[in-house]
Protein backbone atom coordinates (compact mmCIF):
# COMPACT_ATOMS: atom_id res chain seq x y z
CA UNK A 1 0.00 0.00 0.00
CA UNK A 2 1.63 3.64 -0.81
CA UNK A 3 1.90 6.14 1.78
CA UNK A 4 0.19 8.51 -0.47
CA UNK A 5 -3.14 8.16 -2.52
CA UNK A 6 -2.40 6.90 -6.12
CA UNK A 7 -4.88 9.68 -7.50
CA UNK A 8 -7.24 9.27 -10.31
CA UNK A 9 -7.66 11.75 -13.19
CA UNK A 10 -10.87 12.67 -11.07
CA UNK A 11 -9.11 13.47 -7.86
CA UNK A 12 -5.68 15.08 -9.71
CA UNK A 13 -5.24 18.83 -9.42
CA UNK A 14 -5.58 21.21 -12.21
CA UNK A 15 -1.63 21.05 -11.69
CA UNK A 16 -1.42 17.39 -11.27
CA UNK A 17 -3.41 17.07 -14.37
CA UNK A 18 -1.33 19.09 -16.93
CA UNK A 19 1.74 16.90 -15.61
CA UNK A 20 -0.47 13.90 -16.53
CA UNK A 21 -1.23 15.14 -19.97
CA UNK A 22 2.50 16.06 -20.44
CA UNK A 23 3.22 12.26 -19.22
CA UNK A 24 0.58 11.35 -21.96
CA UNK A 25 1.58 13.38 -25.18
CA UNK A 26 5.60 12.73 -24.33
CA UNK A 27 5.16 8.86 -24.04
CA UNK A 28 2.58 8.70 -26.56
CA UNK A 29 0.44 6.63 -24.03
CA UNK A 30 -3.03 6.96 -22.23
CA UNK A 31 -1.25 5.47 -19.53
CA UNK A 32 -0.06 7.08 -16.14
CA UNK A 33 2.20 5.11 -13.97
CA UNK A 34 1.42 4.89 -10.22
CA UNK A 35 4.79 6.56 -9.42
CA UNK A 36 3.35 9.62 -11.28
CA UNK A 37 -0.35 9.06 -9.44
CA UNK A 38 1.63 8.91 -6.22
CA UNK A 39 3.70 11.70 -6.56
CA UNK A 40 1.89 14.06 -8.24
CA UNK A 41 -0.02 15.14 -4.34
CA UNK A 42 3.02 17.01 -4.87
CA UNK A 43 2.51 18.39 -8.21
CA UNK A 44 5.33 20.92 -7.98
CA UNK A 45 7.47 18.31 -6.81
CA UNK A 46 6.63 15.80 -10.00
CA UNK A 47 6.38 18.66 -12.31
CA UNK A 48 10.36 18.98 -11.43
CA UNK A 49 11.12 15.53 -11.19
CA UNK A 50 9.18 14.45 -14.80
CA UNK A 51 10.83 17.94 -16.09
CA UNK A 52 14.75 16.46 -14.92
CA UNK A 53 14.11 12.98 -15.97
CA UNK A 54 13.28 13.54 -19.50
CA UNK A 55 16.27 15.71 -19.69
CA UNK A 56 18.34 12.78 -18.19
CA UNK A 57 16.72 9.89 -20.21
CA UNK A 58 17.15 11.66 -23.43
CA UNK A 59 19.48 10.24 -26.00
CA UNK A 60 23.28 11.56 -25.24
CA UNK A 61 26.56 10.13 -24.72
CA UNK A 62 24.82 7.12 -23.78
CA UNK A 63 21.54 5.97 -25.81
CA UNK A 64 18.37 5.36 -23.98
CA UNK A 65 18.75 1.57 -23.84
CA UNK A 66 21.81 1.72 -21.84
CA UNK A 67 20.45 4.32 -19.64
CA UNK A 68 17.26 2.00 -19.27
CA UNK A 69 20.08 -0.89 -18.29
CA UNK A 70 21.54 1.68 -15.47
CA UNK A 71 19.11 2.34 -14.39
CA UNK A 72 17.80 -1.22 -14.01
CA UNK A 73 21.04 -1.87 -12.39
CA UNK A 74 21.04 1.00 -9.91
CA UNK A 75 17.52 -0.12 -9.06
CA UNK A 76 18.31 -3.57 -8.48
CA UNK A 77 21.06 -2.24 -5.94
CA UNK A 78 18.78 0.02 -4.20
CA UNK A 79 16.14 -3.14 -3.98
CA UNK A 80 13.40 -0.58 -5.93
CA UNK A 81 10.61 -3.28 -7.16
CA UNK A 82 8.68 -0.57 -8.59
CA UNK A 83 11.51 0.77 -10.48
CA UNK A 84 12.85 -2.63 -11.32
CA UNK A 85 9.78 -3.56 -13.11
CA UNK A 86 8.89 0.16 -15.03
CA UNK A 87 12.67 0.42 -16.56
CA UNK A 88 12.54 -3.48 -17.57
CA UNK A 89 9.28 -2.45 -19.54
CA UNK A 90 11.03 0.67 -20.63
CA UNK A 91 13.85 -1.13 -21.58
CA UNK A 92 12.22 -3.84 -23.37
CA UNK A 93 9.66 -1.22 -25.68
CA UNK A 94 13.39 0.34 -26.47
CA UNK A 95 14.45 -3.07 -27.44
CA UNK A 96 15.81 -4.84 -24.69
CA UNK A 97 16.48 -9.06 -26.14
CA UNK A 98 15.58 -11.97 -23.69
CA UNK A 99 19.50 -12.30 -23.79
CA UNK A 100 20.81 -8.37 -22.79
CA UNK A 101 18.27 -8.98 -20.05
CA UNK A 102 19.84 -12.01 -19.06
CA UNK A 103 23.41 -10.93 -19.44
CA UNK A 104 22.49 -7.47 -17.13
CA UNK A 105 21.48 -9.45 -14.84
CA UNK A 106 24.68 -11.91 -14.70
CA UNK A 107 26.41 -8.24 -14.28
CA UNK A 108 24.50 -7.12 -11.29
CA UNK A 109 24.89 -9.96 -9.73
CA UNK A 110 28.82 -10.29 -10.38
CA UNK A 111 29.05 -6.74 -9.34
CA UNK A 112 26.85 -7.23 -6.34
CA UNK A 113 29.25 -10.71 -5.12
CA UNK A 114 32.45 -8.46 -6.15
CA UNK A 115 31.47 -5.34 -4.17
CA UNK A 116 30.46 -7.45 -1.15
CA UNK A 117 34.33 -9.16 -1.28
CA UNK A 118 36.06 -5.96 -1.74
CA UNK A 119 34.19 -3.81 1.03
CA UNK A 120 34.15 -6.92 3.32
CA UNK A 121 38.20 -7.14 2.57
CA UNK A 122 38.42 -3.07 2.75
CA UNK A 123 40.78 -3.64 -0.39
CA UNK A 124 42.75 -0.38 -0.67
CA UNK A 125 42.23 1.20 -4.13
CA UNK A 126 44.91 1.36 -6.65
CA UNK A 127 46.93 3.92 -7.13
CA UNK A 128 46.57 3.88 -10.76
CA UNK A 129 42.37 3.63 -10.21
CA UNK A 130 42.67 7.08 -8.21
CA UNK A 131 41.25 9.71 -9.84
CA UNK A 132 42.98 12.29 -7.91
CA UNK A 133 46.30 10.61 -9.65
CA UNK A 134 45.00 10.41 -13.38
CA UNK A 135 44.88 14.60 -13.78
């Protein structure tokens, strides 16, 4: 159960409900997540958030599979269920194979057993690894 009402379009304020739209014409969807439901009872709060992550989602350096994979990744670390599941979706509809889902995960867990040996062994860092050395 979330702490905060998932609202409807009925119950969204006039606020709320231009973010929705905005959600709607951007993804090309009728759909609304519940993270957006949820967090729009702070509209000015979403209205930032939604405005920040389609400036960070949007194709760069990186294209917006791989940032769908990070952020699978990061989710995964930070035990997100919600998030796992949305950026699998969004990750798939951008083209995501049964077998770069399957590899991710063999990374996240291989980084998950190698992060647990190294902090658990307080392994100094490398000097060459140091950023503070590679000017």
């Amino acid at each position: 159960m979330s702490t905060r009402p998932v609202l409807t379009d009925q119950q969204a304020s006039e606020k709320a409900q231009k973010l929705f739209n905005d959600i709607r014409r951007t993804r090309e969807t009728d759909y609304v997540n519940n993270f957006w439901r949820c967090l729009a009872n702070d509209p000015a709060q979403a209205s930032e958030l939604w405005s920040r992550l389609q400036q960070v989602m949007q194709p760069g350096a990186l294209d917006p599979l791989v940032k769908e994979l990070v952020y699978i990744a990061v989710s995964t670390a930070n035990g997100c269920n919600y998030c796992i599941h949305s950026h699998t979706a969004a990750a798939r509809a951008k083209g995501m194979s049964s077998e770069q889902h399957s590899e991710l995960l063999q990374v996240i867990a291989m980084a998950s057993a190698t992060n647990a040996l190294a902090n658990a062994l307080q392994v100094p860092v490398d000097d060459c690894f140091d950023e503070a050395d590679a000017g």
